[in-house]
N, C-alpha and C. Protein backbone atom coordinates (compact mmCIF):
# COMPACT_ATOMS: atom_id res chain seq x y z
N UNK A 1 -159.16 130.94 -162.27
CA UNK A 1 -159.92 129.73 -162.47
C UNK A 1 -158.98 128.53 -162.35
N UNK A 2 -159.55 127.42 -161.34
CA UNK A 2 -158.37 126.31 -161.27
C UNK A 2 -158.62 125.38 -162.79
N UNK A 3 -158.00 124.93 -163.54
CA UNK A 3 -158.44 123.82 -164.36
C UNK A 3 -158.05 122.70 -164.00
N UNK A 4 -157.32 121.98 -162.83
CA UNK A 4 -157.49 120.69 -162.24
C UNK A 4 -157.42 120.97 -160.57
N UNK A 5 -158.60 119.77 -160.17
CA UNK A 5 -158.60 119.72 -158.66
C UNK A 5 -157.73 118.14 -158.32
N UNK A 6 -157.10 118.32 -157.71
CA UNK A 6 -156.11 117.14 -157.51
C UNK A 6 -156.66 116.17 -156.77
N UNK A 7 -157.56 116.66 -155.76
CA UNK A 7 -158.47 116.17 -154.66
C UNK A 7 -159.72 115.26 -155.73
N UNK A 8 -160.02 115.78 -156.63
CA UNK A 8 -161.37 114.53 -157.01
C UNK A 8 -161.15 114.60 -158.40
N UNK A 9 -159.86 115.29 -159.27
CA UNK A 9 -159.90 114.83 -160.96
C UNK A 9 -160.21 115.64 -161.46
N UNK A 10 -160.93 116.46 -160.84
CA UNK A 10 -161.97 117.47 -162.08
C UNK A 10 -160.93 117.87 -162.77
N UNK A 11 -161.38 118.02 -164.20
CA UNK A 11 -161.01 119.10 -164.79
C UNK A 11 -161.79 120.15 -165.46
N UNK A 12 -161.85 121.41 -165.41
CA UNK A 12 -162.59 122.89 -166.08
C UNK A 12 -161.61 123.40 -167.21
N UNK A 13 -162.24 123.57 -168.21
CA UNK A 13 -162.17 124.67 -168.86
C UNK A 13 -162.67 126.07 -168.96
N UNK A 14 -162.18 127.04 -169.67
CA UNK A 14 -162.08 128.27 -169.50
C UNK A 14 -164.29 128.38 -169.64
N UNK A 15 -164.67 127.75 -170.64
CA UNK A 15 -165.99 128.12 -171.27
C UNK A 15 -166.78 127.60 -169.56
N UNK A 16 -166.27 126.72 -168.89
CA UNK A 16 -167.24 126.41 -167.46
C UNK A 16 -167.16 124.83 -167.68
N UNK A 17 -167.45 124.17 -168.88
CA UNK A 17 -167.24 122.87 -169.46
C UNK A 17 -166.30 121.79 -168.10
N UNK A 18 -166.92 120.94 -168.10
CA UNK A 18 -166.45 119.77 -166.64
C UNK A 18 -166.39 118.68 -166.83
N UNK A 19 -165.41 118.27 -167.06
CA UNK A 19 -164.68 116.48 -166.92
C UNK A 19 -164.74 115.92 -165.72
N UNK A 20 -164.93 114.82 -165.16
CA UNK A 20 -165.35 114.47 -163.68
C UNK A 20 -165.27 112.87 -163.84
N UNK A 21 -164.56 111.88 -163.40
CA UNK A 21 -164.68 110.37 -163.36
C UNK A 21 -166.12 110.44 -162.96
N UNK A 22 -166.26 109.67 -163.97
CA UNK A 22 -167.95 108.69 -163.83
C UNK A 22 -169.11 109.19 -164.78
N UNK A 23 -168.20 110.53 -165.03
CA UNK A 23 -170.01 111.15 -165.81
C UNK A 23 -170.02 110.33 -166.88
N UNK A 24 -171.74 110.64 -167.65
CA UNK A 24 -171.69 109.71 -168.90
C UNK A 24 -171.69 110.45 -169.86
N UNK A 25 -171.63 109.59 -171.03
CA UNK A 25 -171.44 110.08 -171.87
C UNK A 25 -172.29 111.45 -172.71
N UNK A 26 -173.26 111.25 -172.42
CA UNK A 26 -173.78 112.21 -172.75
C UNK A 26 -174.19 113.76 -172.04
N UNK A 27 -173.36 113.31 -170.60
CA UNK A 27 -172.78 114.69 -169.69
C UNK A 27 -171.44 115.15 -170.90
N UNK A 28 -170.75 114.56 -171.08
CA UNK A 28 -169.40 115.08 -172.13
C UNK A 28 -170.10 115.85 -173.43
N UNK A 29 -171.16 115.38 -173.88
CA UNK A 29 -171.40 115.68 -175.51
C UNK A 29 -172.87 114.80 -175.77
N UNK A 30 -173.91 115.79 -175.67
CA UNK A 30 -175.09 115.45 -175.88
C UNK A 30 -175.67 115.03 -177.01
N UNK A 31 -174.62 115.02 -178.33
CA UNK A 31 -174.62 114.51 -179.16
C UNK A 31 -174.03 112.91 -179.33
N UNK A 32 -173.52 112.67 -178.15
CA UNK A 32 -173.11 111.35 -178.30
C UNK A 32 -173.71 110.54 -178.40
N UNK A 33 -173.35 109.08 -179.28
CA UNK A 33 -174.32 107.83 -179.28
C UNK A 33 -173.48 106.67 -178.76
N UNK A 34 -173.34 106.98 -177.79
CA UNK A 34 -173.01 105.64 -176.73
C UNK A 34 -174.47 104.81 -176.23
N UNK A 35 -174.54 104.23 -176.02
CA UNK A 35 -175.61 102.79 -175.79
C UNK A 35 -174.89 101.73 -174.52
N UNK A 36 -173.10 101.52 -174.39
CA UNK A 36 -173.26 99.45 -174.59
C UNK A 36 -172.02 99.81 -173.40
N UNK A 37 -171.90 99.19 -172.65
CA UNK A 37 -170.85 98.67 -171.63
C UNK A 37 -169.27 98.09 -172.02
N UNK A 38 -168.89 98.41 -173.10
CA UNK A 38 -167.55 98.36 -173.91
C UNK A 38 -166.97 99.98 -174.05
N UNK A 39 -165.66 99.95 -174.41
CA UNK A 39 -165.49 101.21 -174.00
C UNK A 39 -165.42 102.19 -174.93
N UNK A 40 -165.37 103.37 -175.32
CA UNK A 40 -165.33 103.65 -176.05
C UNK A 40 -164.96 105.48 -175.96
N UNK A 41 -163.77 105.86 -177.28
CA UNK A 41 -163.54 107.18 -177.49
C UNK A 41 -163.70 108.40 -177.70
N UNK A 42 -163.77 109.48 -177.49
CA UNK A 42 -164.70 110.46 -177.57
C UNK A 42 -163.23 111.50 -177.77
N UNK A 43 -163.00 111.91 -179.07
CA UNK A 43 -161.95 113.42 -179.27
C UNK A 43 -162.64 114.37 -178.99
N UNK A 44 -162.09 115.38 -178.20
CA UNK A 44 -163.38 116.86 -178.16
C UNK A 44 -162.10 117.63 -178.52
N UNK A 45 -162.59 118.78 -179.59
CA UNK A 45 -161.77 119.86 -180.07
C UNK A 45 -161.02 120.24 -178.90
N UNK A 46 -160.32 121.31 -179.35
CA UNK A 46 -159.33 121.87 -178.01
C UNK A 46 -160.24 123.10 -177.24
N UNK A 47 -159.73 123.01 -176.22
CA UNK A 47 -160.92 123.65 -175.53
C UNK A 47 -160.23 124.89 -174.59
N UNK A 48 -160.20 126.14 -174.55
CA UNK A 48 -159.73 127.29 -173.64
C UNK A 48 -159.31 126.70 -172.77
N UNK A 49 -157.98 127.42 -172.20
CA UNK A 49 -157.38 126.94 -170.53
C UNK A 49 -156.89 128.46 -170.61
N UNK A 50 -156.40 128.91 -169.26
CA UNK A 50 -155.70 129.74 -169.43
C UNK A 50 -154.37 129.81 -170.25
N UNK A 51 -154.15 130.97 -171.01
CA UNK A 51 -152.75 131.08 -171.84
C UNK A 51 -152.87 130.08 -173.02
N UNK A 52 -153.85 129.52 -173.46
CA UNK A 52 -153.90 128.16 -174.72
C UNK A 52 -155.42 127.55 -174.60
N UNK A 53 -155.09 126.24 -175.52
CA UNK A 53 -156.04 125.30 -175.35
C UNK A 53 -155.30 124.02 -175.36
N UNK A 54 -156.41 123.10 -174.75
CA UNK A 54 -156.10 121.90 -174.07
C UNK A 54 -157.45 120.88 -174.88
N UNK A 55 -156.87 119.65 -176.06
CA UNK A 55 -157.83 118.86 -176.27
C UNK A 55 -157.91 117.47 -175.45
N UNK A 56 -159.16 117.08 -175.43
CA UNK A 56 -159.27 116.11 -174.39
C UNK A 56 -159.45 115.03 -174.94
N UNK A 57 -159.17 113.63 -174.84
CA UNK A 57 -159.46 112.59 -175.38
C UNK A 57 -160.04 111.84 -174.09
N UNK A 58 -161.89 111.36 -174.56
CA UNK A 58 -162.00 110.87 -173.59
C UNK A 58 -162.72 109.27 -173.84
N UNK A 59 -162.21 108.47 -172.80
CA UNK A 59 -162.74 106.88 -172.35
C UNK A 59 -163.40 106.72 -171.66
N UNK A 60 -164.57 106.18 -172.29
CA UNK A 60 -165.69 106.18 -171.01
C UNK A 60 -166.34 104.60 -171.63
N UNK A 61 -166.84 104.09 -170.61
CA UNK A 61 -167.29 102.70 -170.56
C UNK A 61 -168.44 102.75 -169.67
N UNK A 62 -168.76 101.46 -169.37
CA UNK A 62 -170.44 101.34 -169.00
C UNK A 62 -170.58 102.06 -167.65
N UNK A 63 -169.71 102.17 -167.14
CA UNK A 63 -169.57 103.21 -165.69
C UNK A 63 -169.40 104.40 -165.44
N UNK A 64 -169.30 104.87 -166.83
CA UNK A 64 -168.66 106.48 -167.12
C UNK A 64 -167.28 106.75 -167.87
N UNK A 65 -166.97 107.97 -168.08
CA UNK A 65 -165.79 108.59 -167.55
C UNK A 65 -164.59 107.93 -167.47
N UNK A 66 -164.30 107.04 -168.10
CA UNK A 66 -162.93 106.24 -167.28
C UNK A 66 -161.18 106.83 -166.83
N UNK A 67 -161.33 107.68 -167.85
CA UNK A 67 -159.88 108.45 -168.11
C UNK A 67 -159.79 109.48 -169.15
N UNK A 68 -159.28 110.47 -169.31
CA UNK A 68 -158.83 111.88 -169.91
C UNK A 68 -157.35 111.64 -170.48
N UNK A 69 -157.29 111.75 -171.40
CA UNK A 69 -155.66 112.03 -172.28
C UNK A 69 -155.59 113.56 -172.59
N UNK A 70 -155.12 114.26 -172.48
CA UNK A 70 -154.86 116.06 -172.73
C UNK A 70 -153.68 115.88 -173.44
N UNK A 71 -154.30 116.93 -174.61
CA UNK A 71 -153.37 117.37 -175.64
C UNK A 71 -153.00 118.53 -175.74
N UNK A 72 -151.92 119.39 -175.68
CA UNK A 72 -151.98 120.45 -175.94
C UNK A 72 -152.19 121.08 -177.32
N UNK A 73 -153.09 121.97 -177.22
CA UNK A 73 -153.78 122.06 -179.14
C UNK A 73 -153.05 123.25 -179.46
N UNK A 74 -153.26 124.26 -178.23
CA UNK A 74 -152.17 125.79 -178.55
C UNK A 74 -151.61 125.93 -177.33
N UNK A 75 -150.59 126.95 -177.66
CA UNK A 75 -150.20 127.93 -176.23
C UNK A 75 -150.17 129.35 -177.16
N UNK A 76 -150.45 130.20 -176.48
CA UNK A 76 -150.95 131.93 -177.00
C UNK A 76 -150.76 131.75 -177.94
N UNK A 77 -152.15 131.00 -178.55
CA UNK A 77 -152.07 131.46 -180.05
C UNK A 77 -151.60 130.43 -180.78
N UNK A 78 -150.74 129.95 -180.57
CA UNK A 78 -149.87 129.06 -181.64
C UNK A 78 -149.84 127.85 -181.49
N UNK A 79 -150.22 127.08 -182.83
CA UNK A 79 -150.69 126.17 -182.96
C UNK A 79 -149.12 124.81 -182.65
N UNK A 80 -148.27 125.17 -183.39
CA UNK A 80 -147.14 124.26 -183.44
C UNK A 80 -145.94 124.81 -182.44
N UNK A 81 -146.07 124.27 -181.14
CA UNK A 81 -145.21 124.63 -180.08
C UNK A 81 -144.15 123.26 -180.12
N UNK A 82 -143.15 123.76 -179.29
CA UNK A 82 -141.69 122.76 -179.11
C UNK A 82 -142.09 121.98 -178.01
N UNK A 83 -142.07 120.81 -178.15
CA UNK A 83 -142.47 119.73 -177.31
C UNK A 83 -142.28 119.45 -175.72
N UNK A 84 -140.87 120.76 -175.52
CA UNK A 84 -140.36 121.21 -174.33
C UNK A 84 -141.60 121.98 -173.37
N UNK A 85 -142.10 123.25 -174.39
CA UNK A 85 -143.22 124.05 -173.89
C UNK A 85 -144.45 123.17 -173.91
N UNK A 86 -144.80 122.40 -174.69
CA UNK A 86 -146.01 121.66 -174.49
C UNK A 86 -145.78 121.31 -173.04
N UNK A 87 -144.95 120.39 -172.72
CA UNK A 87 -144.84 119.63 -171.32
C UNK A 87 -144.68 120.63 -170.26
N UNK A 88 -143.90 121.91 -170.67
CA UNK A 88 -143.92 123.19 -169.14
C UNK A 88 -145.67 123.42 -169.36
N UNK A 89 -146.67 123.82 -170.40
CA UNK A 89 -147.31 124.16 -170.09
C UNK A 89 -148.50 123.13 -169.44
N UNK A 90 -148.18 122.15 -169.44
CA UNK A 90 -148.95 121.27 -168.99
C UNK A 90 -149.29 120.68 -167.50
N UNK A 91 -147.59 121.29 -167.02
CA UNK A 91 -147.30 121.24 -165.48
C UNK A 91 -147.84 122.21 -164.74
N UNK A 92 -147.55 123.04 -165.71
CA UNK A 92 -148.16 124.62 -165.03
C UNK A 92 -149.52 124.41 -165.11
N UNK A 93 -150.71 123.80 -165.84
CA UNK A 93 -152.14 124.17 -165.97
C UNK A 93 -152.50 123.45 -164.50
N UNK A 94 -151.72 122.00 -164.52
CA UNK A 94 -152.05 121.00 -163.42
C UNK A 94 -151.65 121.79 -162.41
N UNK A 95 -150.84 122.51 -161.94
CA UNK A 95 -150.60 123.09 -160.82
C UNK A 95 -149.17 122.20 -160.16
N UNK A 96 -148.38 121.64 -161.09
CA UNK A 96 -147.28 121.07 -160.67
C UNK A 96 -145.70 121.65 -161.62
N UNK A 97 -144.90 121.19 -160.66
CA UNK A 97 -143.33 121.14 -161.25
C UNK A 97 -142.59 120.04 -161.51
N UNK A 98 -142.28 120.29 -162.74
CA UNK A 98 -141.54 119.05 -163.32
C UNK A 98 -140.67 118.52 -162.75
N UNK A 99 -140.39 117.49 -162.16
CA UNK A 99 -139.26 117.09 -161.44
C UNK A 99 -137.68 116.65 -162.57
N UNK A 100 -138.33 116.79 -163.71
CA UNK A 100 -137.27 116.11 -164.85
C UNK A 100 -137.12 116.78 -166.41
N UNK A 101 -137.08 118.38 -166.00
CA UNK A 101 -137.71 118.98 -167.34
C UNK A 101 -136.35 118.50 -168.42
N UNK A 102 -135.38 118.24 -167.99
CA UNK A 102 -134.07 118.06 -168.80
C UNK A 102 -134.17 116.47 -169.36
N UNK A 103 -134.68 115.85 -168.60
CA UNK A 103 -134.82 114.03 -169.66
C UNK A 103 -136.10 114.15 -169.92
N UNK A 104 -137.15 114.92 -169.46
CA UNK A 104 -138.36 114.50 -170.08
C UNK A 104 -139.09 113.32 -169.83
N UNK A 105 -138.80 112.67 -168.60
CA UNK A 105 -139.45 111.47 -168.21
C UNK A 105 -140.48 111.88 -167.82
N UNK A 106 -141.38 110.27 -167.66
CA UNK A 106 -142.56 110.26 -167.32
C UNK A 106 -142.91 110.58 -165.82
N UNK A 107 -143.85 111.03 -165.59
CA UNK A 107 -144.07 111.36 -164.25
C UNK A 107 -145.74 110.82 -163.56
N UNK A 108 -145.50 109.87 -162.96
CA UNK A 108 -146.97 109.60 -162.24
C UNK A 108 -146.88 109.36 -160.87
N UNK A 109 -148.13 110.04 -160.50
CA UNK A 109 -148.34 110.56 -159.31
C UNK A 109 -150.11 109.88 -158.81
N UNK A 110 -149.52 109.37 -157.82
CA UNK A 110 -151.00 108.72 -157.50
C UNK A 110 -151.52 110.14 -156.76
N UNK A 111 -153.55 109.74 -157.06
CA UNK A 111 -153.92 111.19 -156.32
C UNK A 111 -154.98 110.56 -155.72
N UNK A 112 -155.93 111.26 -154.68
CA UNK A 112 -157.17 110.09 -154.44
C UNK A 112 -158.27 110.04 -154.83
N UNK A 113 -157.84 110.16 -156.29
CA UNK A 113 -159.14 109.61 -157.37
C UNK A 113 -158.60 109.20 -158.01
N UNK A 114 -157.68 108.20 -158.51
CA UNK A 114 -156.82 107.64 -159.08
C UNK A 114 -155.51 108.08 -159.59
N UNK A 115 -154.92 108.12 -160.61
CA UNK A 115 -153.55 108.62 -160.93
C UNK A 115 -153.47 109.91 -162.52
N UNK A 116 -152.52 110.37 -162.21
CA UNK A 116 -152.25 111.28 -163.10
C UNK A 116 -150.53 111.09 -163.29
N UNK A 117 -150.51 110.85 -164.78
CA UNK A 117 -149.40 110.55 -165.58
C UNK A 117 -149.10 111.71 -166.74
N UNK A 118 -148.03 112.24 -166.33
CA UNK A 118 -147.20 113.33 -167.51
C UNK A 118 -145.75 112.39 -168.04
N UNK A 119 -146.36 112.59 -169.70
CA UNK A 119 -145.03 112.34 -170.25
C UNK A 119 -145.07 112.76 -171.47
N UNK A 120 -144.03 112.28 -172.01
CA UNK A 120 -143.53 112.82 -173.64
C UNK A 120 -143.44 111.78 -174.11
N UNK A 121 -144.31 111.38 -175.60
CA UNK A 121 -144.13 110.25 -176.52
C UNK A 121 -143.21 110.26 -177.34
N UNK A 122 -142.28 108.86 -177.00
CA UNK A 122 -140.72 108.41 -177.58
C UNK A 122 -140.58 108.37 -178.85
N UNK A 123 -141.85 108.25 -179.71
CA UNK A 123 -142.05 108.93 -181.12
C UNK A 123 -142.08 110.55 -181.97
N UNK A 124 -143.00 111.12 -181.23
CA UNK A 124 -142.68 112.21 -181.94
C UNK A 124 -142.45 113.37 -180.99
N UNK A 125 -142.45 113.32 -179.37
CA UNK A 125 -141.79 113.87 -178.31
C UNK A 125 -143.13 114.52 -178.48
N UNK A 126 -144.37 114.65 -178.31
CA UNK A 126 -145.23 115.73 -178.05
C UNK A 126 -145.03 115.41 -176.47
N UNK A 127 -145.87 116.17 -176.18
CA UNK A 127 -146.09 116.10 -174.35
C UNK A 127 -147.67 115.84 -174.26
N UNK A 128 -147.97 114.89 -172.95
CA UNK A 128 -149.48 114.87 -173.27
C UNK A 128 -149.65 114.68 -171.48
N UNK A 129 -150.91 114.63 -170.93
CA UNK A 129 -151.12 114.03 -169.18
C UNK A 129 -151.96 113.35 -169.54
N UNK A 130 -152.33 112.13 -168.77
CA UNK A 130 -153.16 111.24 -168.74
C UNK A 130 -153.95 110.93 -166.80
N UNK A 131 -155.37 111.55 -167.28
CA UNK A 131 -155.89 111.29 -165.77
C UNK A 131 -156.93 109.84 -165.87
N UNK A 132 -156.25 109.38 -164.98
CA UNK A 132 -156.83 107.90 -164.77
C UNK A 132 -157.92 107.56 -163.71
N UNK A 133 -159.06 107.48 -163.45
CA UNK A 133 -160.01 107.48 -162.61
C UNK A 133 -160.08 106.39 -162.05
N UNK A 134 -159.63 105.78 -160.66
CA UNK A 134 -160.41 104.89 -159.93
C UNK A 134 -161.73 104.24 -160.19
N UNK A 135 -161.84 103.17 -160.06
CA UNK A 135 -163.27 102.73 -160.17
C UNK A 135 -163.29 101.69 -158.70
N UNK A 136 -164.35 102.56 -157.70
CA UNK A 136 -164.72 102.09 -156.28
C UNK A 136 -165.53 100.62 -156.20
């Protein structure tokens, strides 16, 4: 199962579950009460990927969908991983190689549905990706 298409953003989880620039809010979580053209946050638990789970933080505004923050929640099993493996496993789900696994820099990569950014926060070193959606 792929969990990112590089070509249009998607992202899948293991359950079938689909992230996609533009959907609304209530494609994410039918429980949502979004209404208004301001933007607004949406945490969704961590969700199956292969080998772990992956939580999603999502931004969506009057157009949809705006952007995805991924957290890593586990890797096999385990909840509190080394900030090193968070970021390998994160390259690996995307289908990429770290160009900098030894400094841990940020890495963004334009794609053509907007950009995708891997890095590690200078605070507490987790590892996180951030997919950024174009708006046409």
């Amino acid at each position: 199962m792929t969990f990112f298409t590089p070509e249009s953003g998607e992202i899948r989880f293991a359950n079938g579950f689909c992230l996609r620039g533009g959907m609304a809010a209530r494609e994410i979580d039918s429980h949502l009460r979004y209404a208004g053209q301001e933007e607004a946050v949406f945490c969704l638990p961590g969700l199956a990927v292969t080998g772990g789970s992956i939580a999603p933080v999502c931004v969506v505004d009057g157009e949809g969908l705006r952007s995805v923050r991924l957290h890593v929640a586990a890797i096999a099993g385990r909840n509190n991983v080394p900030s090193e493996r968070q970021r390998s496993f994160l390259f690996e789900r995307l289908g990429l190689k770290d160009p900098c696994p030894d400094t841990r820099q940020s890495v963004r990569i334009r794609c053509p549905f907007g950009t995708l950014t891997l890095y590690s926060d200078p605070l507490t070193g987790q590892a996180g990706a951030l997919v950024e959606y174009q708006r046409i």
